[in-house]
Protein backbone atom coordinates (compact mmCIF):
# COMPACT_ATOMS: atom_id res chain seq x y z
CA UNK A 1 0.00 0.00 0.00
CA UNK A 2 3.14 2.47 0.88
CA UNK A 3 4.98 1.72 -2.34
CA UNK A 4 1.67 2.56 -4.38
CA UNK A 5 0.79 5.79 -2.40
CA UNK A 6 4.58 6.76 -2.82
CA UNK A 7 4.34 5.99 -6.67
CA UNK A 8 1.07 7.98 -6.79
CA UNK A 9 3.07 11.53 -5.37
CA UNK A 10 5.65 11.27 -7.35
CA UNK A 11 4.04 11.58 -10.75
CA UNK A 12 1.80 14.01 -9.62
CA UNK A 13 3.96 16.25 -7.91
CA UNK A 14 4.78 19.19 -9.66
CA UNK A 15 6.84 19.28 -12.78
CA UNK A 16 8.56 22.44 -12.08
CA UNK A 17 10.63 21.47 -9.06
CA UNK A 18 12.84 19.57 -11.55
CA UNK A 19 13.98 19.98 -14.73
CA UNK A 20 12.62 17.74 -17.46
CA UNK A 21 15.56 15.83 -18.06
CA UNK A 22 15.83 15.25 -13.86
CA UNK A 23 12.40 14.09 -13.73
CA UNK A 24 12.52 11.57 -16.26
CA UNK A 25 15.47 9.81 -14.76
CA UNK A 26 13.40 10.04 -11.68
CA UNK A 27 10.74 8.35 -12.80
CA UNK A 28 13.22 5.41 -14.82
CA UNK A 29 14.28 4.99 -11.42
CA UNK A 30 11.36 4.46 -9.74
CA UNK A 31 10.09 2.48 -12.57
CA UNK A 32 12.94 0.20 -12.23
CA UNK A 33 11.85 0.48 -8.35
CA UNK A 34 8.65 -0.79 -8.73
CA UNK A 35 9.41 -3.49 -11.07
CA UNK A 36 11.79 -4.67 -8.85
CA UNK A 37 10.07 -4.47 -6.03
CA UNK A 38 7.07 -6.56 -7.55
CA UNK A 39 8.99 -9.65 -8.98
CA UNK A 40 10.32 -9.88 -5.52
CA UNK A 41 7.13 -10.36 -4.20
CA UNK A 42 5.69 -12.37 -6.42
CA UNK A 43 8.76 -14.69 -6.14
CA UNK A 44 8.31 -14.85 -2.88
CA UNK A 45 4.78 -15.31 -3.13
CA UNK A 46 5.60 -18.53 -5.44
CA UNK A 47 8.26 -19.59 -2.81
CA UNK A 48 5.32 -19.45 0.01
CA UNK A 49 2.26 -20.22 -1.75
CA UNK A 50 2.92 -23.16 -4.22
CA UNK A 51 4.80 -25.99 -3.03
CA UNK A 52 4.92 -27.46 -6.72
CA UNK A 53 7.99 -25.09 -7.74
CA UNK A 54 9.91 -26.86 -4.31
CA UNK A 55 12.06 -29.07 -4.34
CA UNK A 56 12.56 -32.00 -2.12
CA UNK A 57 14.84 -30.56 0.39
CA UNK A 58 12.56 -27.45 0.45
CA UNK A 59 9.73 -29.44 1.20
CA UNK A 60 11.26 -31.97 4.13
CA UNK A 61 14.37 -29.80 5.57
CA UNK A 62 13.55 -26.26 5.30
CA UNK A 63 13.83 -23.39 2.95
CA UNK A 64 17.10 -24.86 1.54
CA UNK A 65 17.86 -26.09 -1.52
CA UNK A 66 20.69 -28.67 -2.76
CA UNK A 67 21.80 -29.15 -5.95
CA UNK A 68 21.51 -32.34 -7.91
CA UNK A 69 24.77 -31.21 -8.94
CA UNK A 70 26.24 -31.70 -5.46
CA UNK A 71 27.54 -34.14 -2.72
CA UNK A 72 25.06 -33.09 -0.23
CA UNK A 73 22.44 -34.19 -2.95
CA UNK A 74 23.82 -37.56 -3.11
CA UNK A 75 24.12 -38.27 0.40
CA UNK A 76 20.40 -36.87 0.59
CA UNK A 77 19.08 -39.12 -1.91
CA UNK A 78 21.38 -42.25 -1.33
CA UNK A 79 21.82 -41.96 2.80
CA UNK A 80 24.61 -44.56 3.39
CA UNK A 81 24.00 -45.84 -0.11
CA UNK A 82 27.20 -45.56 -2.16
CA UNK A 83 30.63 -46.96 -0.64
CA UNK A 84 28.83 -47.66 2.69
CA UNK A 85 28.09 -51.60 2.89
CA UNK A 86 30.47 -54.03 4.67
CA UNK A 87 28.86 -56.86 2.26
CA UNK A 88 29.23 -55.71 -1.62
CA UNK A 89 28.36 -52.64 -3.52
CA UNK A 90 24.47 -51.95 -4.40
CA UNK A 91 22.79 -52.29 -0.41
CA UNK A 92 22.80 -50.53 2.05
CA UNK A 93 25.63 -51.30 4.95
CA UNK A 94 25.26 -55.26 6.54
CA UNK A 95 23.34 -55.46 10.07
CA UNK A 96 22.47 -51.51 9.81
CA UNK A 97 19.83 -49.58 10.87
CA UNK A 98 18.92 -45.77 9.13
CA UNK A 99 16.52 -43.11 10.42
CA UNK A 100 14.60 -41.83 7.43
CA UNK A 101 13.01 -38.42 8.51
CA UNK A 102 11.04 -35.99 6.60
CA UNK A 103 8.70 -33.32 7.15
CA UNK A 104 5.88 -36.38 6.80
CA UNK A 105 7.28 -38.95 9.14
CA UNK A 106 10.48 -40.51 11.37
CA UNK A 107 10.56 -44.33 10.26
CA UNK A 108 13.61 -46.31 11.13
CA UNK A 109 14.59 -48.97 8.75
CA UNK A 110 16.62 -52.06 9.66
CA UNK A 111 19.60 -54.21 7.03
CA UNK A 112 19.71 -57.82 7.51
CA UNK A 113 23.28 -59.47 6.87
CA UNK A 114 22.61 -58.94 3.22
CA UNK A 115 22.00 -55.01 3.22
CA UNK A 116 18.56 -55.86 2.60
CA UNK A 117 15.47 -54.14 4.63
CA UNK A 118 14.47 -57.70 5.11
CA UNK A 119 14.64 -60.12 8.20
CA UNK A 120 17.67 -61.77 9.61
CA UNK A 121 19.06 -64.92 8.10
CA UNK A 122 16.70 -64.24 4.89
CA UNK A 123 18.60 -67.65 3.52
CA UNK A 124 17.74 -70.08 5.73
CA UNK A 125 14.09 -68.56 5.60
CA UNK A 126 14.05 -69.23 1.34
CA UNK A 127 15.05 -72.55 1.99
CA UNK A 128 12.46 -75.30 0.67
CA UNK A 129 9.85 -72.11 -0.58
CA UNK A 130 8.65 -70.24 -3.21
CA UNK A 131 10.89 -67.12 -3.48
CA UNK A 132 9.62 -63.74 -4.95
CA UNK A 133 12.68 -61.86 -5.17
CA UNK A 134 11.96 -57.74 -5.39
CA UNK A 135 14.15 -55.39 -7.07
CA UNK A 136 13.35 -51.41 -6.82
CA UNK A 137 14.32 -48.36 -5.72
CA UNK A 138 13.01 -46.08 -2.36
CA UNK A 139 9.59 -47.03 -3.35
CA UNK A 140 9.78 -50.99 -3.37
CA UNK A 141 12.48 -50.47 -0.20
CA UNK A 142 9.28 -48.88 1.29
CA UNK A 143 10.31 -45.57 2.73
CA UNK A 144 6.93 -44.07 4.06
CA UNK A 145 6.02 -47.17 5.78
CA UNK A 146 7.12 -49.75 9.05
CA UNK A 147 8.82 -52.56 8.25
CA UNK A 148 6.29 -54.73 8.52
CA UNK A 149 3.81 -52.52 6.24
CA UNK A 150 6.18 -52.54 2.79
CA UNK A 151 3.70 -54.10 0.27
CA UNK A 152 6.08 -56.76 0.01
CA UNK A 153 5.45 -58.24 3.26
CA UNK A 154 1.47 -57.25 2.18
CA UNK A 155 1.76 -59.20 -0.32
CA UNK A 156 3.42 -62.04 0.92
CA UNK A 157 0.54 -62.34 3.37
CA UNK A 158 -2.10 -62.31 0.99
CA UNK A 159 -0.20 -65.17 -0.98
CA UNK A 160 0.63 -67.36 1.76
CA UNK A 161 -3.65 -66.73 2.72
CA UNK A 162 -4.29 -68.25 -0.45
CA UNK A 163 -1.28 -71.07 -1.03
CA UNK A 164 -0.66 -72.31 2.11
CA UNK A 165 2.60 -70.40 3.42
CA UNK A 166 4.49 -71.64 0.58
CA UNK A 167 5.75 -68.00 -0.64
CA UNK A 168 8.76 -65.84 0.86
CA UNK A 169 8.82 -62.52 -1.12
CA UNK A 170 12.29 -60.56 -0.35
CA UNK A 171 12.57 -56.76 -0.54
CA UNK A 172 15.48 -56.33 -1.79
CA UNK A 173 14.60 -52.24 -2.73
CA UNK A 174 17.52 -50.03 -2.21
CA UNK A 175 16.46 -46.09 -2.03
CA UNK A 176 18.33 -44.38 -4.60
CA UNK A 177 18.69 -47.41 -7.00
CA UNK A 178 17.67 -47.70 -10.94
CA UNK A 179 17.40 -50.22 -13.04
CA UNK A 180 21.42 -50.58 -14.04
CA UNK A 181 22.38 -50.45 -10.05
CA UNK A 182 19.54 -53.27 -9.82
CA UNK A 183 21.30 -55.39 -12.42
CA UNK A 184 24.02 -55.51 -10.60
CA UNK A 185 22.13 -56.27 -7.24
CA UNK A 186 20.54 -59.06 -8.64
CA UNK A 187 23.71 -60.33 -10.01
CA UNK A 188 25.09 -60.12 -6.40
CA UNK A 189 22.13 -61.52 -4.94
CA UNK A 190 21.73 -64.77 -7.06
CA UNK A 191 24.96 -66.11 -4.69
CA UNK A 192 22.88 -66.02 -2.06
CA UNK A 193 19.45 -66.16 -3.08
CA UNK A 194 17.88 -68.87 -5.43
CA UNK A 195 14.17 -66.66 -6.89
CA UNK A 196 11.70 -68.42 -8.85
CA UNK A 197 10.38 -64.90 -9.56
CA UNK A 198 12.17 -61.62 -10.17
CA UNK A 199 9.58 -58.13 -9.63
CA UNK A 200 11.41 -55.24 -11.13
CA UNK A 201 9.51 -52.30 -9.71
CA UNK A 202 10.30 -48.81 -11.95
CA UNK A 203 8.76 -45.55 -12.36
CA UNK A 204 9.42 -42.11 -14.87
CA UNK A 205 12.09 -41.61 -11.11
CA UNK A 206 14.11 -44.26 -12.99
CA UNK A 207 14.60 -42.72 -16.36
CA UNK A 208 15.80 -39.39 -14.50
CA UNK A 209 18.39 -41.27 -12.24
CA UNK A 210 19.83 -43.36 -15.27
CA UNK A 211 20.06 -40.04 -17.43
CA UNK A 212 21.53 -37.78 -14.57
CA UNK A 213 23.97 -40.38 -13.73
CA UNK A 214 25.39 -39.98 -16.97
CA UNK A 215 23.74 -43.10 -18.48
CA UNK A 216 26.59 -45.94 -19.23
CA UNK A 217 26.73 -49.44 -20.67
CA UNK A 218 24.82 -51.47 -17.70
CA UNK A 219 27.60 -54.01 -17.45
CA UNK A 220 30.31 -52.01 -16.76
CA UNK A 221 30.61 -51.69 -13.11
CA UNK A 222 32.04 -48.76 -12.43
CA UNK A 223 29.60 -45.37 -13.07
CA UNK A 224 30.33 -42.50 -14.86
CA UNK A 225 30.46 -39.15 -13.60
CA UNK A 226 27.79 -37.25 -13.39
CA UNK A 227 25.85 -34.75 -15.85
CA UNK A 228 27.63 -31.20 -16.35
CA UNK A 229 25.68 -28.43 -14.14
CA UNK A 230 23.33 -26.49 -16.63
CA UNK A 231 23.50 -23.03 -17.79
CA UNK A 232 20.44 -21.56 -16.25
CA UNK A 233 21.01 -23.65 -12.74
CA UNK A 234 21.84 -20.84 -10.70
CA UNK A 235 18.42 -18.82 -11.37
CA UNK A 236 16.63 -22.51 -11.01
CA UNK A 237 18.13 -22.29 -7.62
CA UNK A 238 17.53 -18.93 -6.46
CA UNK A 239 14.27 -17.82 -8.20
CA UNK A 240 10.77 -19.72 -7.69
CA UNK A 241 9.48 -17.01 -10.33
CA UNK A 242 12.60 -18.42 -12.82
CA UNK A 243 11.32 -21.83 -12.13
CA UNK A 244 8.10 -21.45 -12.65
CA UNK A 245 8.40 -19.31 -16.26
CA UNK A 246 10.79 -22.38 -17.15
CA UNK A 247 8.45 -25.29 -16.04
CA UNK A 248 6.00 -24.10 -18.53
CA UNK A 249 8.85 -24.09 -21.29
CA UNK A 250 10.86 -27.54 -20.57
CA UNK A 251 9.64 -30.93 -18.78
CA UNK A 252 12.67 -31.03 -16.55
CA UNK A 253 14.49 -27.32 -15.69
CA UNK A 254 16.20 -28.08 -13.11
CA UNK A 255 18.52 -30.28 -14.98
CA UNK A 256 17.77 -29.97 -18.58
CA UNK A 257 16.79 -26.16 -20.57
CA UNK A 258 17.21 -27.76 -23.83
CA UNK A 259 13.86 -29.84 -24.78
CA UNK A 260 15.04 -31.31 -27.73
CA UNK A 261 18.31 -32.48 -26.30
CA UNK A 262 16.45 -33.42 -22.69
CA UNK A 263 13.94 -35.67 -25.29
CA UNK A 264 16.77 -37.26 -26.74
CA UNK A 265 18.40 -38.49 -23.50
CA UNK A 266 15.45 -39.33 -22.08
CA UNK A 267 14.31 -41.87 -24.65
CA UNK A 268 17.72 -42.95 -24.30
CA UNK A 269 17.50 -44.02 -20.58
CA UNK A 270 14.16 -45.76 -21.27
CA UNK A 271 15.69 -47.91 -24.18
CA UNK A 272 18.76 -48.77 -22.05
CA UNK A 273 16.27 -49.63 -19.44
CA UNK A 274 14.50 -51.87 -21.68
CA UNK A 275 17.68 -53.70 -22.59
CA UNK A 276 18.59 -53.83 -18.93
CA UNK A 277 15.05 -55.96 -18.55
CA UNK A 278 15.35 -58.08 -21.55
CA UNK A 279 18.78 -58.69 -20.19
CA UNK A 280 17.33 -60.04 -16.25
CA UNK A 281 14.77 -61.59 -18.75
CA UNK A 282 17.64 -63.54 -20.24
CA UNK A 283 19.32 -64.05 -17.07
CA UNK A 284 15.71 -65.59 -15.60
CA UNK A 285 15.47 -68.00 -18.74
CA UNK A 286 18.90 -69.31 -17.52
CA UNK A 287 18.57 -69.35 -14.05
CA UNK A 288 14.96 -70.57 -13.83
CA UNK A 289 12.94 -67.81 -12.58
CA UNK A 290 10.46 -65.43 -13.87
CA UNK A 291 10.46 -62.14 -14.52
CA UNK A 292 7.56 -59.13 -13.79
CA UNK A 293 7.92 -56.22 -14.41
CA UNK A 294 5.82 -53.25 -12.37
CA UNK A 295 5.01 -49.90 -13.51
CA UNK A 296 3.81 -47.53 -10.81
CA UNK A 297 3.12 -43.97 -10.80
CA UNK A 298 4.66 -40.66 -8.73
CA UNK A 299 2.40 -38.42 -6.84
CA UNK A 300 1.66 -35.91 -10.09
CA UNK A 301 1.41 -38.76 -12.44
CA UNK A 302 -1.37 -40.37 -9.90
CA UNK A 303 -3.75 -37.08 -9.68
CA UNK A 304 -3.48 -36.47 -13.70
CA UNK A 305 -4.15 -40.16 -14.33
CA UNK A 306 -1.09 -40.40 -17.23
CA UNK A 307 2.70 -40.99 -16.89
CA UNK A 308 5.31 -37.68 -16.94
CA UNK A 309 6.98 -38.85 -19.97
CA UNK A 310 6.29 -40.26 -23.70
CA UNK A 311 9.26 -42.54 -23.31
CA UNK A 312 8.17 -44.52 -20.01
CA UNK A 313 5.32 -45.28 -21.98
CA UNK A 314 7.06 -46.56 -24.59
CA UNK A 315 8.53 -49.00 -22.17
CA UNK A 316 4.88 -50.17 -21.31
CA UNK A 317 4.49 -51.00 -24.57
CA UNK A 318 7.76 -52.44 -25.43
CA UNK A 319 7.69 -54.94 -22.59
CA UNK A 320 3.76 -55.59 -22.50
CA UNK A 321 5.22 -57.63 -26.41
CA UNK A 322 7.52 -59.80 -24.56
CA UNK A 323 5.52 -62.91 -24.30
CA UNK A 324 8.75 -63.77 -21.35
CA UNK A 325 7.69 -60.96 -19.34
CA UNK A 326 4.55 -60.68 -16.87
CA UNK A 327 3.38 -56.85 -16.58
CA UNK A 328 1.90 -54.64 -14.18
CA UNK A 329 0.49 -51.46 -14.47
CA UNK A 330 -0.87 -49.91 -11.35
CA UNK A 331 -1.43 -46.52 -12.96
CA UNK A 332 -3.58 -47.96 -15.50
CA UNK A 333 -5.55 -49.95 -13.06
CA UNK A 334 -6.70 -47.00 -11.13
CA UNK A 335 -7.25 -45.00 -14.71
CA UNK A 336 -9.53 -47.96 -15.49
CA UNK A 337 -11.17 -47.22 -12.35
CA UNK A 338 -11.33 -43.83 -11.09
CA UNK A 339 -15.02 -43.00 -11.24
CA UNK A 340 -15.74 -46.22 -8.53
CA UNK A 341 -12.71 -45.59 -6.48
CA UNK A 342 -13.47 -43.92 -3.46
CA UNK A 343 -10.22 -43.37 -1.81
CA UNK A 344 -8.89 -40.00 -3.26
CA UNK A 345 -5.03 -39.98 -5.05
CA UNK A 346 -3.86 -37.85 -2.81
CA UNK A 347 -4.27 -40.14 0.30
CA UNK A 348 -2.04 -42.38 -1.20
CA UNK A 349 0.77 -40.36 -0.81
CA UNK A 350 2.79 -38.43 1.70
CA UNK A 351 2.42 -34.59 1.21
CA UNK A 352 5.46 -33.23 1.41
CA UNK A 353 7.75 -36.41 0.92
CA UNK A 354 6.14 -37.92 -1.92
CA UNK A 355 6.55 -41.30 -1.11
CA UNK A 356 2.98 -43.58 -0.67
CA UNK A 357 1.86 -44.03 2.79
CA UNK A 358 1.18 -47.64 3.86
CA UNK A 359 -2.51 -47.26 2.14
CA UNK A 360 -0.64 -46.95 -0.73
CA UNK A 361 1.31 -49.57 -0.58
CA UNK A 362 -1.34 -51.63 0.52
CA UNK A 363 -3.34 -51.11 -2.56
CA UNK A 364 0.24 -51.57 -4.34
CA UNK A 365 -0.27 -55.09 -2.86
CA UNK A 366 -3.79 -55.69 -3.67
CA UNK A 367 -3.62 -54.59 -6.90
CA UNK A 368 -0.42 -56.85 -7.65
CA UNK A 369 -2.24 -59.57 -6.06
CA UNK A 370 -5.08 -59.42 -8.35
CA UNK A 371 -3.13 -59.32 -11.22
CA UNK A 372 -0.82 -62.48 -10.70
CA UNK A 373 -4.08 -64.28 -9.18
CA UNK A 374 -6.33 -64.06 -12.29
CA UNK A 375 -3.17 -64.41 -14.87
CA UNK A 376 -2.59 -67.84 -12.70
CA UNK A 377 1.61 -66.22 -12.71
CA UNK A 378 2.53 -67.93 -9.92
CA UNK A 379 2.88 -71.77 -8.44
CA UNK A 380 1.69 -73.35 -5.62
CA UNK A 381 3.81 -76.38 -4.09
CA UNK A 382 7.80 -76.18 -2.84
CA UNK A 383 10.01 -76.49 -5.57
């Protein structure tokens, strides 16, 4: 109200107590002023008022923001992840335990001797069963949830309900993983763990950690460095107006400002990710277990009813025409649905995290259930 009012006298004071040439630069200068002055506000109205400009650390640990660019991003999004485990690389550190704490909830999350957020001596409890093995990132590790709520061990109960307690399903998520670290894992895991079924969980989260990483053959161990920092990532970091004006130009600003190049790198990641599957796929045919394959969606991608990118549903299709390869996709089941279900998206998920809350990984669950029940996927009887 004070900068208006003070606007308001000075272009109707009096012209004669300056010269022309004065009171023009007087007025550029309060011009400049005002404009100032009102993209501040409205910057910090967008910092204040809509939480979809945030960014995760914004959202969980205060009005601070860290760079995908730096090493307080990666120890963020991989907490203990890389370089930490006493048993092999890809899990998290042997007999561990790790706090995860957000703005949503404080849920402590316990490694067996494997790295795995699974019970203790998880081979000696495979032995003589059925053996679902899980492969995901934070989502199928089941941050947002107990231990005992993950929609593996939901699932596990349902099966064992229905086929006599024949059916261990591992969780062998990792938070922070993608589909090449998962490779890998698997890899490592078949020394200690004999599956009859392999569940690769991914979601549009998995083509953006494969392309920020640098993307890289997925057999060579070692990963490359990654992505170069962008040109316009300072104003991304400072300004909510910048980031707003350049989420309605490009699908992903804070790490790409060039759509055509961010398209092509993209679709990329998703066909290295479908050669990564085909590649378990061939690995399963060898090894005697089947693969499945589940597509889930983010928070946005639930309330809009349709996947973030073109490419992830290219991989739908891609895989759905692999007669090896069981599919499900729990986006399209509630798009199917929608106008009967009662439970609203949004319940489904933390607010401020992001992650699903253990009604949403119950429904996970349920919904895989179904799927594997009336496609008669799995096998009743020890092996």
């Amino acid at each position: 109200m004070f900068l208006f009012i003070g606007v308001y006298k000075l272009f109707t004071r009096k012209k004669k107590q300056f010269p022309s040439y004065a009171l023009k630069l007087k007025h550029f200068k309060y011009s400049v002023y005002v404009i100032f002055l009102f993209l501040l506000l409205l910057d910090l109205s967008l910092r204040f008022i809509t939480p979809k400009y945030r960014s995760y650390s914004e959202n969980n640990y205060g009005w601070f923001y860290i760079s995908p660019f730096s090493d307080r991003f990666s120890d963020l999004k991989n907490q203990y992840y890389y370089g930490s485990s006493t048993f092999e690389k890809y899990t998290h550190a042997a007999n561990s335990n790790i706090i995860f704490e957000t703005a949503d909830f404080s849920i402590e999350h316990k490694y067996n001797e494997l790295g795995l957020r699974e019970r203790n001596n998880i081979k000696e409890l495979t032995k003589d069963k059925k053996v679902i093995l899980t492969l995901g990132d934070s989502f199928t590790e089941g941050v947002g949830t107990s231990q005992d709520s993950t929609w593996q061990r939901q699932l596990e109960s349902r099966l064992n309900d229905s086929l006599s307690n024949e059916y261990v399903v591992v969780n062998a998520g990792i938070s922070g993983s993608d589909p090449i670290l998962e490779y890998h894992l698997l890899n490592q895991l078949l020394k200690s763990i004999k599956p009859d079924y392999v569940i690769i969980s991914i979601s549009s989260y998995d083509l953006l950690d494969i392309l920020e990483s640098g993307g890289q053959d997925f057999k060579l161990k070692e990963r490359k460095q990654e992505m170069n920092q962008p040109l316009g990532y300072y104003f991304y970091s400072w300004s909510y107006l910048f980031r707003a004006v350049s989420t309605l130009i490009y699908d992903y600003p804070e790490i790409f400002m060039n759509q055509d190049e961010f398209d092509r790198e993209i679709q990329k990641a998703a066909s290295q990710t479908i050669e990564i599957i085909h590649e378990i796929t061939s690995i399963g045919l060898k090894k005697n277990f089947k693969t499945i394959v589940v597509f889930f969606p983010l928070k946005d991608e639930m309330i809009k009813y349709n996947y973030n990118f073109d490419a992830f549903n290219n991989i739908i299709k891609s895989l759905n025409s692999n007669d090896e390869i069981f599919t499900v996709d729990i986006l399209d089941f509630y798009r199917q649905n929608k106008n009967s279900f009662i439970i609203p998206p949004e319940m489904l998920y933390w607010p401020h995290d992001g992650h699903m809350t253990s009604l949403g990984y119950q429904i996970w669950s349920d919904i895989l259930f179904t799927d594997l029940s009336i496609n008669e996927v799995l096998e009743s009887g020890k092996r």
